[in-house]
PDB file of N, CA and C in Angstrom:
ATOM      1  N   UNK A   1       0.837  -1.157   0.000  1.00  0.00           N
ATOM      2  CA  UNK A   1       0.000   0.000   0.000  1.00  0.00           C
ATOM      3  C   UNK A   1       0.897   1.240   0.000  1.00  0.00           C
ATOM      4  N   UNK A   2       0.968   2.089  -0.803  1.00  0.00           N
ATOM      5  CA  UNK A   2       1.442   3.253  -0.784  1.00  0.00           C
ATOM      6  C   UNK A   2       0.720   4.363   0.099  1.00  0.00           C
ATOM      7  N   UNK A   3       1.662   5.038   0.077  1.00  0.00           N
ATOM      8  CA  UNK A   3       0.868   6.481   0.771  1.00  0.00           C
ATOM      9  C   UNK A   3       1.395   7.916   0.992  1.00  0.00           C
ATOM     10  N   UNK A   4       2.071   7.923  -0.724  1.00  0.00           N
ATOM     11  CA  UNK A   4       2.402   8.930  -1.258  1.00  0.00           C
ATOM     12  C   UNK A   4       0.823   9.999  -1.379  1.00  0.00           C
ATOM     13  N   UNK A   5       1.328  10.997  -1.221  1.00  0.00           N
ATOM     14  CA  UNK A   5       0.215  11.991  -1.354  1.00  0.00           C
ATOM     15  C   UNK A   5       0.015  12.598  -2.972  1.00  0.00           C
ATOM     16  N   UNK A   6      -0.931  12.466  -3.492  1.00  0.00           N
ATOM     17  CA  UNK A   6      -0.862  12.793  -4.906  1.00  0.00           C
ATOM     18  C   UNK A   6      -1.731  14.493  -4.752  1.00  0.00           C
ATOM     19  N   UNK A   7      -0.480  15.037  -5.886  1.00  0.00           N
ATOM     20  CA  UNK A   7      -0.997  16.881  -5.799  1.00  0.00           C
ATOM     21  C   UNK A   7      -1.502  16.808  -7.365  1.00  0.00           C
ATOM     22  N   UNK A   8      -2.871  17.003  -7.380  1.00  0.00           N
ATOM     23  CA  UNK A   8      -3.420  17.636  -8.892  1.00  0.00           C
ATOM     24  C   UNK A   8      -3.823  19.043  -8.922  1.00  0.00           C
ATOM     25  N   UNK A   9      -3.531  19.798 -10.332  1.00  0.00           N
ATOM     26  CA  UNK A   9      -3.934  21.289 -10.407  1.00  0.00           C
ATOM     27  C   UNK A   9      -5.286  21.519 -10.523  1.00  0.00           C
ATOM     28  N   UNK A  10      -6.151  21.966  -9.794  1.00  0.00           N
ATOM     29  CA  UNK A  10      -7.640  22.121  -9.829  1.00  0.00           C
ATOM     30  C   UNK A  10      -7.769  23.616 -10.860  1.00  0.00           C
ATOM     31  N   UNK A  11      -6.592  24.893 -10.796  1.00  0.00           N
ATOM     32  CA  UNK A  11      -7.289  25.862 -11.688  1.00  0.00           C
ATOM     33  C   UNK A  11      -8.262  26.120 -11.084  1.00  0.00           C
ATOM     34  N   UNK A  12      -8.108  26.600  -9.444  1.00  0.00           N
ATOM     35  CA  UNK A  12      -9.610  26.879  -9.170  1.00  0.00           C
ATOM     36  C   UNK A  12      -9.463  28.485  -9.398  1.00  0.00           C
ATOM     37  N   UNK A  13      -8.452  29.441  -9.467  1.00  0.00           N
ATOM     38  CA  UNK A  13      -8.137  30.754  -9.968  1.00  0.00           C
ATOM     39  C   UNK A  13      -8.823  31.094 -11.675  1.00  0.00           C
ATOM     40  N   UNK A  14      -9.098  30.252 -11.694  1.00  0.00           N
ATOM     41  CA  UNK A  14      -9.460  30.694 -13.676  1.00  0.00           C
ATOM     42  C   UNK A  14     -10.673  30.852 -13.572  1.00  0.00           C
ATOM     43  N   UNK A  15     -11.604  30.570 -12.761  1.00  0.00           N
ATOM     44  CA  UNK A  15     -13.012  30.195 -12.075  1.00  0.00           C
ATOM     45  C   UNK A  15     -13.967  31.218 -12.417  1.00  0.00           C
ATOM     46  N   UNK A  16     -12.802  32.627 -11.354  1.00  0.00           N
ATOM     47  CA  UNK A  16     -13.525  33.553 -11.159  1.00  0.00           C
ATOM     48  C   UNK A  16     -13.143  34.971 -12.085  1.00  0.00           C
ATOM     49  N   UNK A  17     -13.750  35.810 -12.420  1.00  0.00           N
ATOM     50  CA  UNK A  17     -13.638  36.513 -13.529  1.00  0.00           C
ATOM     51  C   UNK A  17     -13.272  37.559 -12.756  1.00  0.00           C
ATOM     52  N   UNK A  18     -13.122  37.705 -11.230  1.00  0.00           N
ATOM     53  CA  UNK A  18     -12.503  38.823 -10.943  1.00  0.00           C
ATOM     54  C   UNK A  18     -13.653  39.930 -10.498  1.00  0.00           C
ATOM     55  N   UNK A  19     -12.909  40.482  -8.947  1.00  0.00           N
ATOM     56  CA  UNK A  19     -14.376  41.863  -8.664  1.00  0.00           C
ATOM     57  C   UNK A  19     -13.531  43.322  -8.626  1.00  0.00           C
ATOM     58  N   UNK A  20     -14.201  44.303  -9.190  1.00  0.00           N
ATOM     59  CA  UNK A  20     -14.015  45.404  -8.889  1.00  0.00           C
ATOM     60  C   UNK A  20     -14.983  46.047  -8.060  1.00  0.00           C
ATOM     61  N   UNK A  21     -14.546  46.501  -7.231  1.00  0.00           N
ATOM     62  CA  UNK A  21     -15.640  47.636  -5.984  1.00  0.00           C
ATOM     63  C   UNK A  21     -17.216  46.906  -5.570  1.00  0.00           C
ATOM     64  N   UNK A  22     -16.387  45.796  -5.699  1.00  0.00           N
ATOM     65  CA  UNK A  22     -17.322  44.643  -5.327  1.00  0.00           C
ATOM     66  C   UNK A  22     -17.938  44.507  -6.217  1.00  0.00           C
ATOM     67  N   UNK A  23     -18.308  43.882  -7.055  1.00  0.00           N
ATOM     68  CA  UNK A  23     -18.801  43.874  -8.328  1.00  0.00           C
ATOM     69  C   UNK A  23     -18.166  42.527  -8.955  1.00  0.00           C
ATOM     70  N   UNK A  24     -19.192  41.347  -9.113  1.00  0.00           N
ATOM     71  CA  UNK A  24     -18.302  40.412  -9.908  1.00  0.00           C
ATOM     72  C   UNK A  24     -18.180  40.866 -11.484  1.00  0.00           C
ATOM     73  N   UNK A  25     -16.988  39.996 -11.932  1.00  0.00           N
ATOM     74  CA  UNK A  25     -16.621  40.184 -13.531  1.00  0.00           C
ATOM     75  C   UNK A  25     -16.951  41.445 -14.164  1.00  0.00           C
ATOM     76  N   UNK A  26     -17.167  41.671 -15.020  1.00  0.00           N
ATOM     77  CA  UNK A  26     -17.199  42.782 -16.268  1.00  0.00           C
ATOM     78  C   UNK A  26     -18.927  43.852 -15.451  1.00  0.00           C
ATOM     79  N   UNK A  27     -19.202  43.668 -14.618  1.00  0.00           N
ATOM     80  CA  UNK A  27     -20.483  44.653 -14.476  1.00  0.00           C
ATOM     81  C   UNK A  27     -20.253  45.901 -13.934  1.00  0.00           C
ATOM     82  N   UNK A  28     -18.263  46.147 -13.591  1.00  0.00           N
ATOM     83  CA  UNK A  28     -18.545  47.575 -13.547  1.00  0.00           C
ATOM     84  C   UNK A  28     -18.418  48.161 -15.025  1.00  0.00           C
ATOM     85  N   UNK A  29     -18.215  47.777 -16.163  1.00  0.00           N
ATOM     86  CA  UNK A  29     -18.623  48.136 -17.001  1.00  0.00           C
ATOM     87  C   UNK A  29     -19.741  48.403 -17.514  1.00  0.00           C
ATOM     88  N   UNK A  30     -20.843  47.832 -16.977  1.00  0.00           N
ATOM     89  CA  UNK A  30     -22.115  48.447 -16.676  1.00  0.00           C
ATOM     90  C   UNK A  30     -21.986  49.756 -16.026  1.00  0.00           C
ATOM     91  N   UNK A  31     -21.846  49.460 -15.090  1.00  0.00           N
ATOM     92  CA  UNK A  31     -21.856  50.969 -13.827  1.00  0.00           C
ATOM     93  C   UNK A  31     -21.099  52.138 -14.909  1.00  0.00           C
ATOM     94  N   UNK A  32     -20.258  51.670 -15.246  1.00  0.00           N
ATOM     95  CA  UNK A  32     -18.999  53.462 -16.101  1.00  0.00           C
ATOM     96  C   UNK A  32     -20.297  53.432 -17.148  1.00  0.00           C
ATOM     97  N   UNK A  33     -20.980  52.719 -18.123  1.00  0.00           N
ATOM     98  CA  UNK A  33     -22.011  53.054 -18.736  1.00  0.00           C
ATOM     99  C   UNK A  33     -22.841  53.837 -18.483  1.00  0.00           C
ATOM    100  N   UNK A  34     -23.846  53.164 -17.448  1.00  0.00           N
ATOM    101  CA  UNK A  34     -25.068  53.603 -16.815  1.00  0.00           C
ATOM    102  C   UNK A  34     -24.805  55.105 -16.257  1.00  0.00           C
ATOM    103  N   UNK A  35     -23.802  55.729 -15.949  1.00  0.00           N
ATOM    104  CA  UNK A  35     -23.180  56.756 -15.173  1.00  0.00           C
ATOM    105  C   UNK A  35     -22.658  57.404 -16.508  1.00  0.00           C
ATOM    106  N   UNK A  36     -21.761  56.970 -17.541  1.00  0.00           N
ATOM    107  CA  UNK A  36     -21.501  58.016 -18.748  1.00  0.00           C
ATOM    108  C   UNK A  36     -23.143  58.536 -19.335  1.00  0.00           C
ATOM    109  N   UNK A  37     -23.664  57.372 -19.139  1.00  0.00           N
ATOM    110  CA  UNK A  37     -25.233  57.857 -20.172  1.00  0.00           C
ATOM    111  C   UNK A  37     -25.875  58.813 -19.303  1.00  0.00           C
ATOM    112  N   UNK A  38     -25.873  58.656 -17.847  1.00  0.00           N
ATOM    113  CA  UNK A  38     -26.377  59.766 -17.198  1.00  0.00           C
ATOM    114  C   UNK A  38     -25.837  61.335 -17.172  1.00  0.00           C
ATOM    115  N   UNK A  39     -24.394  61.605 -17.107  1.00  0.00           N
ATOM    116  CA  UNK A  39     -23.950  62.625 -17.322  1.00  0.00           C
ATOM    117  C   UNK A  39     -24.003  63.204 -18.980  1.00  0.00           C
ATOM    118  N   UNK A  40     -24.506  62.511 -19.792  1.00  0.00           N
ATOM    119  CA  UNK A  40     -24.527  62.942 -21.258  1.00  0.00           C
ATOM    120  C   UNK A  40     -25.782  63.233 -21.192  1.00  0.00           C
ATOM    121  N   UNK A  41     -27.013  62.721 -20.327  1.00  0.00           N
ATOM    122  CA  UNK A  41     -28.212  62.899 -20.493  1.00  0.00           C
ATOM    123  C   UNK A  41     -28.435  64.337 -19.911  1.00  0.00           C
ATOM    124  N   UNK A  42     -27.439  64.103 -18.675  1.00  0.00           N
ATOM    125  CA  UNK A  42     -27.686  65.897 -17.827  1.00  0.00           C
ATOM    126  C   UNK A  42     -26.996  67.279 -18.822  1.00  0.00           C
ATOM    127  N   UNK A  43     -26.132  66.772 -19.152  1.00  0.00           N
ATOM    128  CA  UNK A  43     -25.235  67.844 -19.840  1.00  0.00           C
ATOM    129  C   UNK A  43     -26.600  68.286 -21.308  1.00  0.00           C
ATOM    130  N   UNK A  44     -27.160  67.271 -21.690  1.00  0.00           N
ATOM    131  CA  UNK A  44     -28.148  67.405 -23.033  1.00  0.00           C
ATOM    132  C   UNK A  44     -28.861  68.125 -22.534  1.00  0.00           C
ATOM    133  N   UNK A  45     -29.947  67.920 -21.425  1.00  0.00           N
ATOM    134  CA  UNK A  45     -31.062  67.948 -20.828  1.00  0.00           C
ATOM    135  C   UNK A  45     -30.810  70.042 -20.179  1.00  0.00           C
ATOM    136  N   UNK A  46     -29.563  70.126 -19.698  1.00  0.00           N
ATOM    137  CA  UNK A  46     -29.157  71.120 -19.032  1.00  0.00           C
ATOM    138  C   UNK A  46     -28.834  72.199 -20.169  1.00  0.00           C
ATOM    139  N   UNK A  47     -28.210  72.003 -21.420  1.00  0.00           N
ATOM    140  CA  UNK A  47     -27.519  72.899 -22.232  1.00  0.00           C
ATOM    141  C   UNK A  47     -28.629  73.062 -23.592  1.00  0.00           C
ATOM    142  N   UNK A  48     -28.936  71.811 -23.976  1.00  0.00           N
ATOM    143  CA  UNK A  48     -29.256  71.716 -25.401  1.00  0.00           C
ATOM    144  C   UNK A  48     -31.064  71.950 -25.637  1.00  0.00           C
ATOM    145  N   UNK A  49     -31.648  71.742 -24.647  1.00  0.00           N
ATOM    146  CA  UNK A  49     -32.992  71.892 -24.146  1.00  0.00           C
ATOM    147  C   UNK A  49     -33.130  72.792 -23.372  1.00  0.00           C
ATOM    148  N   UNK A  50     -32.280  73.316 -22.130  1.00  0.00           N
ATOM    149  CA  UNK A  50     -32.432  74.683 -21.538  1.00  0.00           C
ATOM    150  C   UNK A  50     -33.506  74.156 -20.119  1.00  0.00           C
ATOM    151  N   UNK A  51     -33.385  73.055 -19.679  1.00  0.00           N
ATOM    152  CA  UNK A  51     -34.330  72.336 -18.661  1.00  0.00           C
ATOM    153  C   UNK A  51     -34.083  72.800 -17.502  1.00  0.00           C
ATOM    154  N   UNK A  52     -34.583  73.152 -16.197  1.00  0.00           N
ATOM    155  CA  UNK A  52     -33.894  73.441 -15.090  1.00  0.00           C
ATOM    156  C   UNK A  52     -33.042  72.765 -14.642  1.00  0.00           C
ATOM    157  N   UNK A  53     -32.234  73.282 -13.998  1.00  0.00           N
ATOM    158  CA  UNK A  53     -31.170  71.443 -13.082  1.00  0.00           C
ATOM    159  C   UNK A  53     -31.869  70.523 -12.317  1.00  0.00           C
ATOM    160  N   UNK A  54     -33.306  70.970 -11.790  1.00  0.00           N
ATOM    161  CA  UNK A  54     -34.024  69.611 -10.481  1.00  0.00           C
ATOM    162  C   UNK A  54     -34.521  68.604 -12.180  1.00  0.00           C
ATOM    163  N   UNK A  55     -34.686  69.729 -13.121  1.00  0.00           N
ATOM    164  CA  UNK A  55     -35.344  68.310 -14.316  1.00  0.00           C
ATOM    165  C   UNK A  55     -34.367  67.118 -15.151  1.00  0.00           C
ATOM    166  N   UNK A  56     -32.880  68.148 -14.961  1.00  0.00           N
ATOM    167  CA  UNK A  56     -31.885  67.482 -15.582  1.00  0.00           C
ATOM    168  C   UNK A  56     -31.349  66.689 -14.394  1.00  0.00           C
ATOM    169  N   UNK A  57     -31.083  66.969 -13.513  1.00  0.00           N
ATOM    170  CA  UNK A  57     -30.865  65.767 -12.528  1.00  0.00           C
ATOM    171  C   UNK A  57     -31.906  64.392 -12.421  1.00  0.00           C
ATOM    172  N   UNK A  58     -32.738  64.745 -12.585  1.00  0.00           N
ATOM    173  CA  UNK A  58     -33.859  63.899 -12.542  1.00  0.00           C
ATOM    174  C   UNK A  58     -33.851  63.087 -14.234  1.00  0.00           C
ATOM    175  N   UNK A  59     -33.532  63.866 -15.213  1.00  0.00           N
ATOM    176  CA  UNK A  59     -33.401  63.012 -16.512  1.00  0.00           C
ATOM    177  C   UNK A  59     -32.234  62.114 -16.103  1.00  0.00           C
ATOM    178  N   UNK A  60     -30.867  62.448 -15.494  1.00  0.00           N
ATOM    179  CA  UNK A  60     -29.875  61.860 -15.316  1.00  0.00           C
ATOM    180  C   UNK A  60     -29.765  60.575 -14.302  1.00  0.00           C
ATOM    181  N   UNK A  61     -30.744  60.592 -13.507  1.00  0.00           N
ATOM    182  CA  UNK A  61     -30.792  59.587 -12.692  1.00  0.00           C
ATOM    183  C   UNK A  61     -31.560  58.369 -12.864  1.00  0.00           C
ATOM    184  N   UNK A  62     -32.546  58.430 -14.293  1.00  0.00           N
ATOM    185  CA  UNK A  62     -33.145  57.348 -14.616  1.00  0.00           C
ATOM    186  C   UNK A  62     -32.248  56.591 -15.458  1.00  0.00           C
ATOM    187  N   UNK A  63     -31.371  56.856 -16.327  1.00  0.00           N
ATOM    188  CA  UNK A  63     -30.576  55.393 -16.153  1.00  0.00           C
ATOM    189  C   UNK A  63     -29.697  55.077 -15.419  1.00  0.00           C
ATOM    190  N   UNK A  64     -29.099  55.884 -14.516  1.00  0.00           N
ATOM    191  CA  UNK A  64     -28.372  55.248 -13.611  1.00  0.00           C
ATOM    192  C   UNK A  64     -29.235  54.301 -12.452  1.00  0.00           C
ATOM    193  N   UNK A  65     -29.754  54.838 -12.252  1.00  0.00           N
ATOM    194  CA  UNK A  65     -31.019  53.597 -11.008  1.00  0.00           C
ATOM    195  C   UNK A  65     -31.517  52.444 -11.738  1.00  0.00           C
ATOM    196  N   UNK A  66     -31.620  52.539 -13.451  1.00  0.00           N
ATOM    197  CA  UNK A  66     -31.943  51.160 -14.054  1.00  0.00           C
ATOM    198  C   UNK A  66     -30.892  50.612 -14.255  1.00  0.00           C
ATOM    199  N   UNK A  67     -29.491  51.075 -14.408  1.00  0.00           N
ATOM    200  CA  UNK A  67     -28.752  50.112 -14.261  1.00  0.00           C
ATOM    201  C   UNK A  67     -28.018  49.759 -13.296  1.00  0.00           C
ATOM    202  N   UNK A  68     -28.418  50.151 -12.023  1.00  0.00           N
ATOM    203  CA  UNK A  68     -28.359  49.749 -10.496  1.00  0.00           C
ATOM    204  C   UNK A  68     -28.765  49.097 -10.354  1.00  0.00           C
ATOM    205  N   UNK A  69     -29.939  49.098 -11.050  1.00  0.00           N
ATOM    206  CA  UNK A  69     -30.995  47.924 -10.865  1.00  0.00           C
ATOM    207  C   UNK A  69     -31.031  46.189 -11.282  1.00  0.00           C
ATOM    208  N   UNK A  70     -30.554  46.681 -12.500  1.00  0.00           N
ATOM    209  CA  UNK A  70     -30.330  45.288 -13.119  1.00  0.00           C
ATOM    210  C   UNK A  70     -29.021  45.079 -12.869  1.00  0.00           C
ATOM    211  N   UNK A  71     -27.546  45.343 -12.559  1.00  0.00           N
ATOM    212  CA  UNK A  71     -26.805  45.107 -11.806  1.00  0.00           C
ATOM    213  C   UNK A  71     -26.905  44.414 -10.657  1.00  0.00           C
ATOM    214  N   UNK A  72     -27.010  44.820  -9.617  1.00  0.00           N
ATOM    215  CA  UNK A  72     -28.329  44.558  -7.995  1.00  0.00           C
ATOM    216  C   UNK A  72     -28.793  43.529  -8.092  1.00  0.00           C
ATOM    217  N   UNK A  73     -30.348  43.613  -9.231  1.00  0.00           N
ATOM    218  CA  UNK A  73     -31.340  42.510  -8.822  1.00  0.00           C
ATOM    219  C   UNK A  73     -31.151  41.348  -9.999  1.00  0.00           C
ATOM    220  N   UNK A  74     -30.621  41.707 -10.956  1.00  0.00           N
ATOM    221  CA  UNK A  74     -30.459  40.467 -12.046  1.00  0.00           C
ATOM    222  C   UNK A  74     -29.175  40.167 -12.283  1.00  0.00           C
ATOM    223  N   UNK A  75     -28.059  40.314 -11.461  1.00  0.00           N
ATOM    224  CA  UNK A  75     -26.510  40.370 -12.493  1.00  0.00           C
ATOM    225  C   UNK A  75     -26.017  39.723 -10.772  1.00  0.00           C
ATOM    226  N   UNK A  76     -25.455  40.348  -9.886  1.00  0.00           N
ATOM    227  CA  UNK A  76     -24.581  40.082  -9.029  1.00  0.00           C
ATOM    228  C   UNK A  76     -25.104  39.106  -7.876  1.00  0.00           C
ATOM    229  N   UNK A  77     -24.383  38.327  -7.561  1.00  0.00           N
ATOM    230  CA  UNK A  77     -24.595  37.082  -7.324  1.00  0.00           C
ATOM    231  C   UNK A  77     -25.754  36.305  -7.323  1.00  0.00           C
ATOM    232  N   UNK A  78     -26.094  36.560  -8.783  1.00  0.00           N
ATOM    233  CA  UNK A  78     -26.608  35.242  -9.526  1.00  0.00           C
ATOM    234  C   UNK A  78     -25.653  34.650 -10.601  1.00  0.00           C
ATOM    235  N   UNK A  79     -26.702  33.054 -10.835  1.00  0.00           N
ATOM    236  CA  UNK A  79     -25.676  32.435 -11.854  1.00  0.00           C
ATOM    237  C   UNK A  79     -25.768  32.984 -12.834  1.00  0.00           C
ATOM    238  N   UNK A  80     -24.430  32.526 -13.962  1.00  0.00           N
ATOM    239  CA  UNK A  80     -24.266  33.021 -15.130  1.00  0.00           C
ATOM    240  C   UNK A  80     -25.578  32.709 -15.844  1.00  0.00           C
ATOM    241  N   UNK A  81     -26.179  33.888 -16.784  1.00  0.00           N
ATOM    242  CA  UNK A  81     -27.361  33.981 -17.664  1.00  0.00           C
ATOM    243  C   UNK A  81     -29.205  34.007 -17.155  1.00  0.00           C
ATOM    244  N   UNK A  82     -28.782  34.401 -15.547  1.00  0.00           N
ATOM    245  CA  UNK A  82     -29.780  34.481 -14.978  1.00  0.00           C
ATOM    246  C   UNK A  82     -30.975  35.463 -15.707  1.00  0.00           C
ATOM    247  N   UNK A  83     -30.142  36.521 -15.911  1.00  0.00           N
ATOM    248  CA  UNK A  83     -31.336  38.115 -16.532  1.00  0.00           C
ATOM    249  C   UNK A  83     -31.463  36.854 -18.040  1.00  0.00           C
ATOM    250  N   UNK A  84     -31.164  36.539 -18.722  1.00  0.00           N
ATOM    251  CA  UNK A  84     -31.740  36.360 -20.150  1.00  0.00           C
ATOM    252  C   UNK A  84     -32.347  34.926 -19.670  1.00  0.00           C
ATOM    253  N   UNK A  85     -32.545  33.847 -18.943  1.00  0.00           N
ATOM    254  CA  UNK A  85     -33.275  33.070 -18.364  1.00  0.00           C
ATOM    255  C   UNK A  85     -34.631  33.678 -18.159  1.00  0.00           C
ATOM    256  N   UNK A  86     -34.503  34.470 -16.913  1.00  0.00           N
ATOM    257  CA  UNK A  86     -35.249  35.421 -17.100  1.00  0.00           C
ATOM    258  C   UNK A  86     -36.092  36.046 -17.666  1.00  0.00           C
ATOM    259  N   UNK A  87     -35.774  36.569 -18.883  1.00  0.00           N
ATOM    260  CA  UNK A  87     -36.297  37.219 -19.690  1.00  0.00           C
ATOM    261  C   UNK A  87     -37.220  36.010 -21.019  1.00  0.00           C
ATOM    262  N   UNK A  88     -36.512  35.074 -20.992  1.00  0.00           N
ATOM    263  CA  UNK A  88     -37.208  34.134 -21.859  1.00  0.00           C
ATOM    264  C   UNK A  88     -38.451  33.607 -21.290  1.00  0.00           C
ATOM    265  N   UNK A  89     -38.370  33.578 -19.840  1.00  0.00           N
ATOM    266  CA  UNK A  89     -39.150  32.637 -19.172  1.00  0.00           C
ATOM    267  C   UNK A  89     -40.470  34.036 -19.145  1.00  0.00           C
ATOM    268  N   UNK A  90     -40.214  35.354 -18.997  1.00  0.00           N
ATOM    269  CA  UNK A  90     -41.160  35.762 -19.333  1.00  0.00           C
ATOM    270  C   UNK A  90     -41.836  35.821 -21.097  1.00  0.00           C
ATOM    271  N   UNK A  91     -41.054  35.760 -21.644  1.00  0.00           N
ATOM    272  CA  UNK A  91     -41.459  35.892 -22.960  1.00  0.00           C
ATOM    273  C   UNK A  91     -42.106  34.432 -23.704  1.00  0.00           C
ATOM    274  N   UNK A  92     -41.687  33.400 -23.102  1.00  0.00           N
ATOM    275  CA  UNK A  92     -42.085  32.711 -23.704  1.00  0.00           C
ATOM    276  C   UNK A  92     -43.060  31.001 -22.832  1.00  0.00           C
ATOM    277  N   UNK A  93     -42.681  31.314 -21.592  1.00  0.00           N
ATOM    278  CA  UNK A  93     -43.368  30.708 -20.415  1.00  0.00           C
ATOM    279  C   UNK A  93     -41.960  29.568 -19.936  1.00  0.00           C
ATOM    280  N   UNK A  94     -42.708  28.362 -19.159  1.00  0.00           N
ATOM    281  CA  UNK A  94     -41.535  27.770 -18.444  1.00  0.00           C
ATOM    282  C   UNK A  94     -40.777  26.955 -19.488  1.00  0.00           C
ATOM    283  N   UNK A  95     -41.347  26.703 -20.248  1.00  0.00           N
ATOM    284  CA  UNK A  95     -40.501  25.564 -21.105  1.00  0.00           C
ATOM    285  C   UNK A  95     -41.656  24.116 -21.156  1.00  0.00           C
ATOM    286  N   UNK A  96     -40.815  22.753 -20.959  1.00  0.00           N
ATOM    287  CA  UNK A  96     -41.315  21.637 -21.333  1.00  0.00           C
ATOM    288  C   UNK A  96     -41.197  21.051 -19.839  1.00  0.00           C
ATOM    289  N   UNK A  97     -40.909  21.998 -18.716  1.00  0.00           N
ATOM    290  CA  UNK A  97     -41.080  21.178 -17.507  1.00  0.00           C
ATOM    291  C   UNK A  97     -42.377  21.044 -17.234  1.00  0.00           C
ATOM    292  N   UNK A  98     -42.875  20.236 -16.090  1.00  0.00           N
ATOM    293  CA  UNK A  98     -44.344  20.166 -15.540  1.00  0.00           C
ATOM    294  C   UNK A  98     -44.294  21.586 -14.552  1.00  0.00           C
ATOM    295  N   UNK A  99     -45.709  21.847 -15.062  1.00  0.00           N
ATOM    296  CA  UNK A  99     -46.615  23.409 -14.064  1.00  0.00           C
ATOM    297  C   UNK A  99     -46.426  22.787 -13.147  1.00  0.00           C
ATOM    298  N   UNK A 100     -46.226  23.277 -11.629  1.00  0.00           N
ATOM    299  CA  UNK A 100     -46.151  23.060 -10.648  1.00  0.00           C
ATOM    300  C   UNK A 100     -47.790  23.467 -10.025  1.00  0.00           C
ATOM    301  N   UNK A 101     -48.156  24.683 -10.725  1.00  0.00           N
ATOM    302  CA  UNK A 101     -49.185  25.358 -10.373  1.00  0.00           C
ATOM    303  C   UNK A 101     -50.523  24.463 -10.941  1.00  0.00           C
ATOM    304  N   UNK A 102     -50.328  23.618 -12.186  1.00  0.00           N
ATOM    305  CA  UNK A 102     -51.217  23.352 -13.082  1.00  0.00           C
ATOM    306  C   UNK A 102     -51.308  21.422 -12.549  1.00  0.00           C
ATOM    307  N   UNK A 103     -51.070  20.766 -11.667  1.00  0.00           N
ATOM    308  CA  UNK A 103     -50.614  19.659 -10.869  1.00  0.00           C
ATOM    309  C   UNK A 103     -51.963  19.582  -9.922  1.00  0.00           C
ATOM    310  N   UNK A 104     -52.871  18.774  -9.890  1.00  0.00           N
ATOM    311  CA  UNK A 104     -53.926  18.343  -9.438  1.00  0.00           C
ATOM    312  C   UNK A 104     -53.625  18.346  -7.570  1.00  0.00           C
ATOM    313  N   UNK A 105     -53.960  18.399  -7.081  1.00  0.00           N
ATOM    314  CA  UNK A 105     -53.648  18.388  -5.438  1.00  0.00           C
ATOM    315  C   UNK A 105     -54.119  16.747  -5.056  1.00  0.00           C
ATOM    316  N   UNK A 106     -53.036  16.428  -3.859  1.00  0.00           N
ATOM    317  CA  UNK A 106     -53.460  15.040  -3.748  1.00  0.00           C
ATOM    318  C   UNK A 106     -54.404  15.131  -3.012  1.00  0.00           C
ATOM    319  N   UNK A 107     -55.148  13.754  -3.058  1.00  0.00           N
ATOM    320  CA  UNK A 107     -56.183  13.421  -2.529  1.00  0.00           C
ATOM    321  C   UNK A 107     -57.126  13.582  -1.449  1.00  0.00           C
ATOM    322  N   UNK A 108     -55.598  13.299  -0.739  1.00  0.00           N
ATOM    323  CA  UNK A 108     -55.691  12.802   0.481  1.00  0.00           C
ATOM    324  C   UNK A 108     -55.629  13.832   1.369  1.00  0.00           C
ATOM    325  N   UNK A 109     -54.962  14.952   0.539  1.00  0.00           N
ATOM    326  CA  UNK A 109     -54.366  16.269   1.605  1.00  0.00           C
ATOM    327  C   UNK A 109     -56.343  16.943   2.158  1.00  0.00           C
TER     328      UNK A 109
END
């Protein structure tokens, strides 16, 4: 019987895609988005239209809070392809699993 210890490379480092400012993988690239589109929206809203600042602040903050949002509630720590799961399952219903909802109640209950 041996009882050499055997070392294999798991690569558990390649795994993770990496966080910025807490943020897994690539979604602060969301955030520098959601935040460039808002300051282009205020600067438009403020100069090019002549809007007050409470209206241009207020133009500027609706995409940044939607993409807080979907960051937040559909992107960070969920699994990969959760938002377009998601989005199918509204668009097109559950698939070919059994309704849970549509399941006769037993008998007996």
């Amino acid at each position: 019987m041996t009882t050499e210890l055997r070392l294999t490379d798991t690569n558990a480092a390649s795994d993770s895609k990496g966080r910025t400012w807490g943020m897994e993988g690539g979604l602060f690239w969301w955030l520098i988005a959601g935040v460039g589109l808002g300051i282009t929206l205020f600067f438009l809203s403020l100069v090019a239209f002549k809007s007050s600042l409470a209206t241009s602040v207020g133009v500027a903050v609706i995409p940044m809070a939607l993409d807080l949002a979907y960051i937040f509630g559909l992107r960070q720590g969920k699994p990969p392809g959760y938002d377009r799961d998601l989005l199918e399952q509204g668009i097109v219903g559950n698939g070919f699993g059994p309704q849970n909802r549509q399941l006769p109640k037993h008998p007996l209950l």
